[in-house]
Protein backbone atom coordinates (compact mmCIF):
# COMPACT_ATOMS: atom_id res chain seq x y z
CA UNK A 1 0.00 0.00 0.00
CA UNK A 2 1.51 3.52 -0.96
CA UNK A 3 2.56 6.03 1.55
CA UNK A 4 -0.46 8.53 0.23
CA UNK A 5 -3.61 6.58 -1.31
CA UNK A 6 -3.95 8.64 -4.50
CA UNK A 7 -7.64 9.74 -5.82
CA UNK A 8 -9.35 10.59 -8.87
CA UNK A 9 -12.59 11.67 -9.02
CA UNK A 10 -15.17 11.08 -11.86
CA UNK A 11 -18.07 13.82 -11.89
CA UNK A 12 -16.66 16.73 -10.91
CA UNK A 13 -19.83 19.53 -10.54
CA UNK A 14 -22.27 19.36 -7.83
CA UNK A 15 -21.83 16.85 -4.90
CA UNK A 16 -18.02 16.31 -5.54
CA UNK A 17 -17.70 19.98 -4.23
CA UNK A 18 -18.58 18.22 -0.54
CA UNK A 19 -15.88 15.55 -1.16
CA UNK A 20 -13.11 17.41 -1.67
CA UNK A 21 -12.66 19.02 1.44
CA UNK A 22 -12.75 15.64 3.25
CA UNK A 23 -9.72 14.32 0.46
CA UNK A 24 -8.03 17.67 1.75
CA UNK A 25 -7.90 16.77 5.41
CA UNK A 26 -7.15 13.56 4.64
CA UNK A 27 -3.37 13.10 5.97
CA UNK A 28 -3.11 9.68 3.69
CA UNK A 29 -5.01 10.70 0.46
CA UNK A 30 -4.93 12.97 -1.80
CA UNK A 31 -6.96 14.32 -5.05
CA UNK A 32 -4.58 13.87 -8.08
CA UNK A 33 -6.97 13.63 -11.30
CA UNK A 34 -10.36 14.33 -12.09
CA UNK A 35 -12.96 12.99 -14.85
CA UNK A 36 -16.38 15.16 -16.35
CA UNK A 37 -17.82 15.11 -19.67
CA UNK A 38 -17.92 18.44 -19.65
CA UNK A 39 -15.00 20.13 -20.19
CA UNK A 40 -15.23 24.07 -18.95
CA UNK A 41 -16.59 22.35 -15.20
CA UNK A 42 -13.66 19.72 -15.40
CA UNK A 43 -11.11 23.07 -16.33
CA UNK A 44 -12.13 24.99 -13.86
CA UNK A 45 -12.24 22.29 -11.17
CA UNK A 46 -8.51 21.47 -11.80
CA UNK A 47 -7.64 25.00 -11.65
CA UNK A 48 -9.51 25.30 -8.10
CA UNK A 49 -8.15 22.43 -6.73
CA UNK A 50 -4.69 22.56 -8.21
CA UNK A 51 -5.35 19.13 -9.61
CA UNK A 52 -3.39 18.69 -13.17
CA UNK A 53 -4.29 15.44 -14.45
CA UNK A 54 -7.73 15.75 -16.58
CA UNK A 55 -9.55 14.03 -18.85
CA UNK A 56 -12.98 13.77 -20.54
CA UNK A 57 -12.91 10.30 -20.71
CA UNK A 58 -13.38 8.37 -17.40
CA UNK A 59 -11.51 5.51 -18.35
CA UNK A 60 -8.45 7.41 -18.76
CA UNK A 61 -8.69 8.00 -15.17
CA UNK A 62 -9.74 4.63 -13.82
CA UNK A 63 -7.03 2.71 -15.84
CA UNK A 64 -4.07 5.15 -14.66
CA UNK A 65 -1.90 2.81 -12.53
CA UNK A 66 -1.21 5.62 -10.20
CA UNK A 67 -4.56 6.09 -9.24
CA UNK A 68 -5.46 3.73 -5.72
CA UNK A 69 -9.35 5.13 -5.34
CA UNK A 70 -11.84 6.18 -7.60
CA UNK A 71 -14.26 8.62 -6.22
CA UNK A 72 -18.08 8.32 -8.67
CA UNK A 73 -20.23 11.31 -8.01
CA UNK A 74 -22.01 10.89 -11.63
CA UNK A 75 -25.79 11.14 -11.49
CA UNK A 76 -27.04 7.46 -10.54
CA UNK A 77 -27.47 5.53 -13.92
CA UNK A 78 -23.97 6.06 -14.36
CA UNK A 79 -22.84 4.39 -11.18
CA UNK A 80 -22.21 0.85 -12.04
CA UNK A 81 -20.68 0.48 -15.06
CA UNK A 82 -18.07 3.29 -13.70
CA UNK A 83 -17.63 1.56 -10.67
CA UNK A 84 -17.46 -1.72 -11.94
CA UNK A 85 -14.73 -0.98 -14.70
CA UNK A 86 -12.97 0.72 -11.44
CA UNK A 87 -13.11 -2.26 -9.64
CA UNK A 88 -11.77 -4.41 -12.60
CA UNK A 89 -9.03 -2.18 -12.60
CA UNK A 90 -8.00 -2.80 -9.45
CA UNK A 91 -8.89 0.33 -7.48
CA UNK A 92 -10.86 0.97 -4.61
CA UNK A 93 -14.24 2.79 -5.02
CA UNK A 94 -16.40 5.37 -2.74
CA UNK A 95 -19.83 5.69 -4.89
CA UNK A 96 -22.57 8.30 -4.06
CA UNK A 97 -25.87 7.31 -3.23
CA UNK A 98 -27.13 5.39 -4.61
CA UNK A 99 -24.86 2.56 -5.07
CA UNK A 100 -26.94 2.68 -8.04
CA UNK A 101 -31.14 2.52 -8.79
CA UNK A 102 -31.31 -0.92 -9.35
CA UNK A 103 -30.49 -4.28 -7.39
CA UNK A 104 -29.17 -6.25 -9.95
CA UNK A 105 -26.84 -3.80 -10.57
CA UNK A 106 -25.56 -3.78 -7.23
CA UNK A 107 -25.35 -7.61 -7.56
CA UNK A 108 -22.91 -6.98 -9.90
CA UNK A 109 -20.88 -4.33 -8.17
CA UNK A 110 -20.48 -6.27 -5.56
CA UNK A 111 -19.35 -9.71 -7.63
CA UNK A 112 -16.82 -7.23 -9.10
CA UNK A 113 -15.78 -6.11 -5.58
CA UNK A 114 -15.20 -9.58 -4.64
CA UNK A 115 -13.15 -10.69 -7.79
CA UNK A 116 -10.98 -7.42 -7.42
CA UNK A 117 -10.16 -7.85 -3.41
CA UNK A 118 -10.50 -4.43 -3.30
CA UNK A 119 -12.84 -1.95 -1.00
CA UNK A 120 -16.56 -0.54 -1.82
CA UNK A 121 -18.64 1.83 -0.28
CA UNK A 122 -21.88 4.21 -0.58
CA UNK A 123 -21.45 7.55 0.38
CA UNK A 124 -24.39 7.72 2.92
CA UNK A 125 -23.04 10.76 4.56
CA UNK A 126 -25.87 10.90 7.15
CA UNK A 127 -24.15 7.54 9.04
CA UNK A 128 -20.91 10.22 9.66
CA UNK A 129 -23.14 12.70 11.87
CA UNK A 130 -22.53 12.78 15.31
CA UNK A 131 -26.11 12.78 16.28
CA UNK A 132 -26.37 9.43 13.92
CA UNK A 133 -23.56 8.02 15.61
CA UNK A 134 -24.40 8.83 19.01
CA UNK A 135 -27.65 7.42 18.80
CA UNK A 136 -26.41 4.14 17.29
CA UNK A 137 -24.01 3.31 20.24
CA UNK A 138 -27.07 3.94 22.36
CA UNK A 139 -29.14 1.74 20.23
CA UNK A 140 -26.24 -1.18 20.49
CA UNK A 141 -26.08 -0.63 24.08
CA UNK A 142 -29.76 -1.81 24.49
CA UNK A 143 -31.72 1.16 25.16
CA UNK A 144 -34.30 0.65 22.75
CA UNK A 145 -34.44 -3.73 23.19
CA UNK A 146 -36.01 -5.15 20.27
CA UNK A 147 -37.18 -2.48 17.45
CA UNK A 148 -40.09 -3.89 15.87
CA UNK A 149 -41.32 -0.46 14.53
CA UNK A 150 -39.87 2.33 12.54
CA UNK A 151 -41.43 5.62 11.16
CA UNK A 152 -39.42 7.72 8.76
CA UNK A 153 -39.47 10.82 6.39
CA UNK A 154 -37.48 13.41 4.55
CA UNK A 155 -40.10 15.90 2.78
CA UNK A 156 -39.02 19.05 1.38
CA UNK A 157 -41.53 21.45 0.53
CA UNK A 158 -40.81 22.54 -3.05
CA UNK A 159 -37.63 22.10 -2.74
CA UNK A 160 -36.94 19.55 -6.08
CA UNK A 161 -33.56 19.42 -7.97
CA UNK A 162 -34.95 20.98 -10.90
CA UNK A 163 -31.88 19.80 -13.03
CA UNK A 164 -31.67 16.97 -15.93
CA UNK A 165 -29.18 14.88 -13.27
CA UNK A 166 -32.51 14.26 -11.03
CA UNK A 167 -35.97 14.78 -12.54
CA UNK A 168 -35.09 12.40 -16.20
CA UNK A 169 -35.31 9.09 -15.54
CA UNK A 170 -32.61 8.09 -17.92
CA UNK A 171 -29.91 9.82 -15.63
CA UNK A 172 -31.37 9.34 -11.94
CA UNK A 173 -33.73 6.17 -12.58
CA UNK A 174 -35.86 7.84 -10.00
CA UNK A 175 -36.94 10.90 -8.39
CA UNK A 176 -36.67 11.66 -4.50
CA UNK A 177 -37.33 8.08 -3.95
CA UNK A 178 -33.61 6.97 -4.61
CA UNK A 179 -32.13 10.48 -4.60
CA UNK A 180 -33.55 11.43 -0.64
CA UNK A 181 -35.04 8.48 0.34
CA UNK A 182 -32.04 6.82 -0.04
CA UNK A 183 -30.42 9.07 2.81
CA UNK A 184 -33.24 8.52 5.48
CA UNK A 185 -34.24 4.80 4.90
CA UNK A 186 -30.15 3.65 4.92
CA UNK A 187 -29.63 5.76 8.11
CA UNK A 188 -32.92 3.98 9.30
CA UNK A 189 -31.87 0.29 8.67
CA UNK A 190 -28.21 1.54 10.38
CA UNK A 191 -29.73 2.02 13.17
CA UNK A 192 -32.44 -1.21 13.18
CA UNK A 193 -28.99 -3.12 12.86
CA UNK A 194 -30.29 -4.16 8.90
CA UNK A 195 -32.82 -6.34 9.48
CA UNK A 196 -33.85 -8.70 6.30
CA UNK A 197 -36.84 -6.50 4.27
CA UNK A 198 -38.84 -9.56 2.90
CA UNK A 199 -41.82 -6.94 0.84
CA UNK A 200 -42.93 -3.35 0.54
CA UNK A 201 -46.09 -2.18 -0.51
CA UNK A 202 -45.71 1.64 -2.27
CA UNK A 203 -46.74 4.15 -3.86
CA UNK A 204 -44.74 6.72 -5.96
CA UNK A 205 -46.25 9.24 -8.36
CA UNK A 206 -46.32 12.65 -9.22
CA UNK A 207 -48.88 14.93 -7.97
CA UNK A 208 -47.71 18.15 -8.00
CA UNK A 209 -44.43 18.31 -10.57
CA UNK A 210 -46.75 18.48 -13.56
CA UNK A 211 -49.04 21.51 -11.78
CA UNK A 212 -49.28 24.62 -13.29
CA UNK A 213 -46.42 27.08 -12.24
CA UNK A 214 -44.53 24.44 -10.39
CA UNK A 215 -41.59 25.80 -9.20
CA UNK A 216 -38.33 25.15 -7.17
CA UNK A 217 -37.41 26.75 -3.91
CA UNK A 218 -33.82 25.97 -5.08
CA UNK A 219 -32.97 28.47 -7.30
CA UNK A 220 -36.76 29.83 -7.94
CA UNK A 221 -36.43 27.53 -11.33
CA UNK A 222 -39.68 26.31 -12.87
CA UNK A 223 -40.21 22.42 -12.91
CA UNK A 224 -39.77 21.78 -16.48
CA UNK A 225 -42.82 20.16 -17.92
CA UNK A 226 -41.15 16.96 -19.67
CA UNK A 227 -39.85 16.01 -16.30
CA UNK A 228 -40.44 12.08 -15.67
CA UNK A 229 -39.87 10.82 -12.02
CA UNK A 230 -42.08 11.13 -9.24
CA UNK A 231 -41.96 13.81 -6.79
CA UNK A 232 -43.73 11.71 -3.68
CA UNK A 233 -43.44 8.18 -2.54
CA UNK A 234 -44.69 6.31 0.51
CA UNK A 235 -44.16 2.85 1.71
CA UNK A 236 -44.84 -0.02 4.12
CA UNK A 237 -42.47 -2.33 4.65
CA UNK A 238 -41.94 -5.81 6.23
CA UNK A 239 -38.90 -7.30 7.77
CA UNK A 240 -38.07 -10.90 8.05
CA UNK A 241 -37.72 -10.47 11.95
CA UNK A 242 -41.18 -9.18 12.21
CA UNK A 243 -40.71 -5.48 12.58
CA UNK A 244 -42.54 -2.80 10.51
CA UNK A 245 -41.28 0.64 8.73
CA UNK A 246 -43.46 3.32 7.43
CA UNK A 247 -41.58 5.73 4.70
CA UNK A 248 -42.42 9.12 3.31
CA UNK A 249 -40.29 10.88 0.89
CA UNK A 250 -41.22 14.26 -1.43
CA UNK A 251 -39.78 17.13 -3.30
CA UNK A 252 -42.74 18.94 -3.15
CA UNK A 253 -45.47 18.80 -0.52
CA UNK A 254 -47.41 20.96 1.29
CA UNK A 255 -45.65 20.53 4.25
CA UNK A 256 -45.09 23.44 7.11
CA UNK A 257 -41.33 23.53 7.11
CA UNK A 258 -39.16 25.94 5.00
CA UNK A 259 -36.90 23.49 3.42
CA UNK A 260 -36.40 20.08 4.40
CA UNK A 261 -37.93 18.00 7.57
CA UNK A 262 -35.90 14.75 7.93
CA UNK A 263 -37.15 12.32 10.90
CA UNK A 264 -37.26 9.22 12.26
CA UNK A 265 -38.79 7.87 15.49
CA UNK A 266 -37.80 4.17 16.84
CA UNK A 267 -39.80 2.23 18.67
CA UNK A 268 -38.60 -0.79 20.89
CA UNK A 269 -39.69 -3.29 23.68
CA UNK A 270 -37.71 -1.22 26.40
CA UNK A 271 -37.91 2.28 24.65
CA UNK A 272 -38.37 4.67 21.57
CA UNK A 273 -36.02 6.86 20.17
CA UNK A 274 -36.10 10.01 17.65
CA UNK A 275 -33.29 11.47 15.62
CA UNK A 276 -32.16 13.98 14.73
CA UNK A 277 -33.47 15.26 18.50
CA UNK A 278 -31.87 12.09 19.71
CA UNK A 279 -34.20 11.83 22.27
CA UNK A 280 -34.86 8.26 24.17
CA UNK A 281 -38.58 7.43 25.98
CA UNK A 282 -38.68 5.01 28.34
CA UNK A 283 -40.97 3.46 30.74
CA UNK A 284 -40.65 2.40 34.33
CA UNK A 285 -43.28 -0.29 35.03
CA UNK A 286 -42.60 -0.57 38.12
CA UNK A 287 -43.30 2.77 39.25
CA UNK A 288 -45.57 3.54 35.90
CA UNK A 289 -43.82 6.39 35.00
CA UNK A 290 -42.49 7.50 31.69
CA UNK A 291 -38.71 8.56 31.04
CA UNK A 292 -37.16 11.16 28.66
CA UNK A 293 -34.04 11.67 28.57
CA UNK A 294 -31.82 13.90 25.64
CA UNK A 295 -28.22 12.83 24.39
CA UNK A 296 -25.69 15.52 24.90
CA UNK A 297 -23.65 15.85 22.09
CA UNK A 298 -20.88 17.50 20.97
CA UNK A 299 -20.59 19.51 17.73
CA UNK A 300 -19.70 17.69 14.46
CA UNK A 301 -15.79 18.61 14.16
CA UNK A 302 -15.98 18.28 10.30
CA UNK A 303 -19.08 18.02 7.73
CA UNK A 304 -20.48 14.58 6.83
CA UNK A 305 -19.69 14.49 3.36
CA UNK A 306 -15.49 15.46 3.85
CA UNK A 307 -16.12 13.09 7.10
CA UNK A 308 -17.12 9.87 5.09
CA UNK A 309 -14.09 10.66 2.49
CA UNK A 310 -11.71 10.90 5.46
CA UNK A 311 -13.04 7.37 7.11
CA UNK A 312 -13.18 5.53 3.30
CA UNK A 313 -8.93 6.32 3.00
CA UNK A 314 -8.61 5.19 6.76
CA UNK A 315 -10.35 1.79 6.13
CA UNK A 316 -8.63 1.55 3.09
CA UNK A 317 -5.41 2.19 4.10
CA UNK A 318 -6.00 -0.24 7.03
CA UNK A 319 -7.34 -2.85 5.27
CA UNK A 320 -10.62 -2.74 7.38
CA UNK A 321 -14.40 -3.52 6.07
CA UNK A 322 -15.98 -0.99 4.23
CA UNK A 323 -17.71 1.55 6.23
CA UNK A 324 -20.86 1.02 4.41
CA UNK A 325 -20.89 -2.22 3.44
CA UNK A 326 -22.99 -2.49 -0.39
CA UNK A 327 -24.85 -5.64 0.74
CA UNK A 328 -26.31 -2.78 3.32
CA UNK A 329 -27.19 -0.46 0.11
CA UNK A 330 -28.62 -3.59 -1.45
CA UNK A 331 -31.08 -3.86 0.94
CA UNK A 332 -32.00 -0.25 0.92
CA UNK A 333 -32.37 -0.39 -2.69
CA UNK A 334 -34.05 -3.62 -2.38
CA UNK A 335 -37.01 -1.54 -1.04
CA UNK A 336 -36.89 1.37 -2.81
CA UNK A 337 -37.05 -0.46 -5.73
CA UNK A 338 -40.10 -2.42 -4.26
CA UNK A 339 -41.90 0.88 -4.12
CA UNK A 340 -41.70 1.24 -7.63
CA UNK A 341 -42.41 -1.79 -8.50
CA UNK A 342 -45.30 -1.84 -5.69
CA UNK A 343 -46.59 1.45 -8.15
CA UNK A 344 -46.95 -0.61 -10.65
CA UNK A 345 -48.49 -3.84 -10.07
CA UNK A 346 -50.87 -2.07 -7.33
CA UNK A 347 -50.01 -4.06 -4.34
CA UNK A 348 -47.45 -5.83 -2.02
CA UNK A 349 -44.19 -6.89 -3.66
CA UNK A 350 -41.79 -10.27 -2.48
CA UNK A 351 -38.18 -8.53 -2.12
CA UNK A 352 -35.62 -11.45 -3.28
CA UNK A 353 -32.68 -11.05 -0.96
């Protein structure tokens, strides 16, 4: 293993701009090429970041023998063919969410994980929190006893991505479905300790993208009218040890909060839980009284999205699992691709895990 793991990242615009801070704090890594099929972003990204070794083409980058980890922040139909090819070229891979839309592709980036030796991971930034972290050594501890219900949303409240890497389905395979609910729903499971889904029952449609004078609090954009994913999604899932989940995702709802309300409440034989609060309830029987009690935390020392970068080169470097393991993201995607599939046929879908 060298001295300093050496990166090149593939999809320079948008979310790589929260990677690169984590790759610059990063005392065993470092940012030395950069891929983006269009050129002026991948020009001026270089010139920001001091980074010399471009290239339109992505396989330029993943075959360079210099280069130990690939970095994929491509909108998600993109994600497994780059990632795969990465892996067949021997390097080590940290993939944004989601690993990518579909299951049997994940199948497949994992086979090619295996073959290669090397190390893959989802960039599910929320598990890197504090308050996420905090709340899952309470959950280990016991606090909660057996979950056997979970509740969870992220809405936003026209607040959609109005941007061809999100709302076409031949770049995202999905709208906030796989691009938000992935982010809730992982950090969800996390916390469960990734119980077996076994079905999902869904619905995901589009009530309000196609409404006259939609619009985007993101930019005060107007929803273009060709747009193809849905913009809400809600689910009911089943778990192989008998517990429950109930999942809400939207772009655009009528919802009272000014941007984004992300949740989840736990609920366990010996207590319930809610993050981000991080609150634990708990009942004394004995005396029949209820508990509440608030974890103290301390504040995050660096954002989520560098944080994840920083832990991928340590485990790396190390030679330790993956911090987010994909068969984790293949259950997660597992159900999110039961909801659509729910949509369609109308009723409760078998997930084949």
């Amino acid at each position: 293993m060298p001295t300093t793991l050496k990166v090149g990242v593939i999809g320079v615009g948008g979310i790589a701009k929260t990677h690169m801070p984590g790759w610059a704090a990063s005392d065993i890594a470092e940012v030395v090429a950069g891929s983006d099929v269009f050129e002026p972003a991948l020009a001026a990204w270089g010139a920001t970041h001091s980074v010399a070794k471009l290239s339109t083409d992505a396989a330029e980058i993943i075959n360079d023998p210099d280069i130990d980890i690939i970095d994929i922040c491509t909108p998600n139909m993109y994600h497994a063919p780059l990632a795969i090819a990465a892996l067949e070229a021997g390097k080590h891979v940290i993939c944004e969410k989601p690993l990518a839309p579909k299951p049997a592709d994940i199948r497949k980036m994992i086979a090619a994980r295996d073959a290669s030796g090397k190390t893959l991971m989802t960039a599910q930034h929320f598990r890197f929190k504090g308050s996420s972290k905090a709340l899952k050594a309470e959950i280990d501890s016991g606090s909660l006893g057996d979950i056997y219900h979970a509740r969870s949303l992220m809405l936003r409240r026209g607040w959609i991505p109005a941007r061809p890497g999100f709302i076409y389905k031949k770049n995202s395979g999905g709208g906030p479905t796989i691009d938000i609910g992935v982010h809730i729903l992982d950090l969800t499971l996390w916390l469960m300790g990734n119980p077996k889904p076994i079905s999902v029952s869904g619905v995901a449609k589009a009530p309000l993208a196609h409404h006259a004078g939609a619009f985007s609090q993101w930019g005060l954009v107007d929803v273009p009218t060709d747009t193809d994913v849905e913009d809400f999604a809600a689910a009911f899932v089943r778990f192989e040890n008998g517990a429950t989940l109930i999942l809400e995702v939207s772009w655009l709802l009528h919802h009272d909060t000014p941007g984004e309300d992300m949740q989840m409440w736990l609920y366990g034989t010996e207590g319930g839980s809610h993050w981000p609060e991080c609150k634990i309830m708990s009942t004394n029987y004995a005396t029949k009284q209820f508990y509440n009690k608030t974890l103290q935390l301390t504040a995050d020392t660096m954002e989520p999205h560098a944080l994840e970068c920083v832990e991928f080169a340590k485990a790396v470097a190390a030679g330790a699992p993956s911090p987010v393991p994909a068969e984790q993201s293949m259950q997660v995607m597992a159900i999110l691709d039961g909801i659509y599939r729910s949509q369609e046929r109308g009723g409760e879908v078998a997930l084949d895990l």
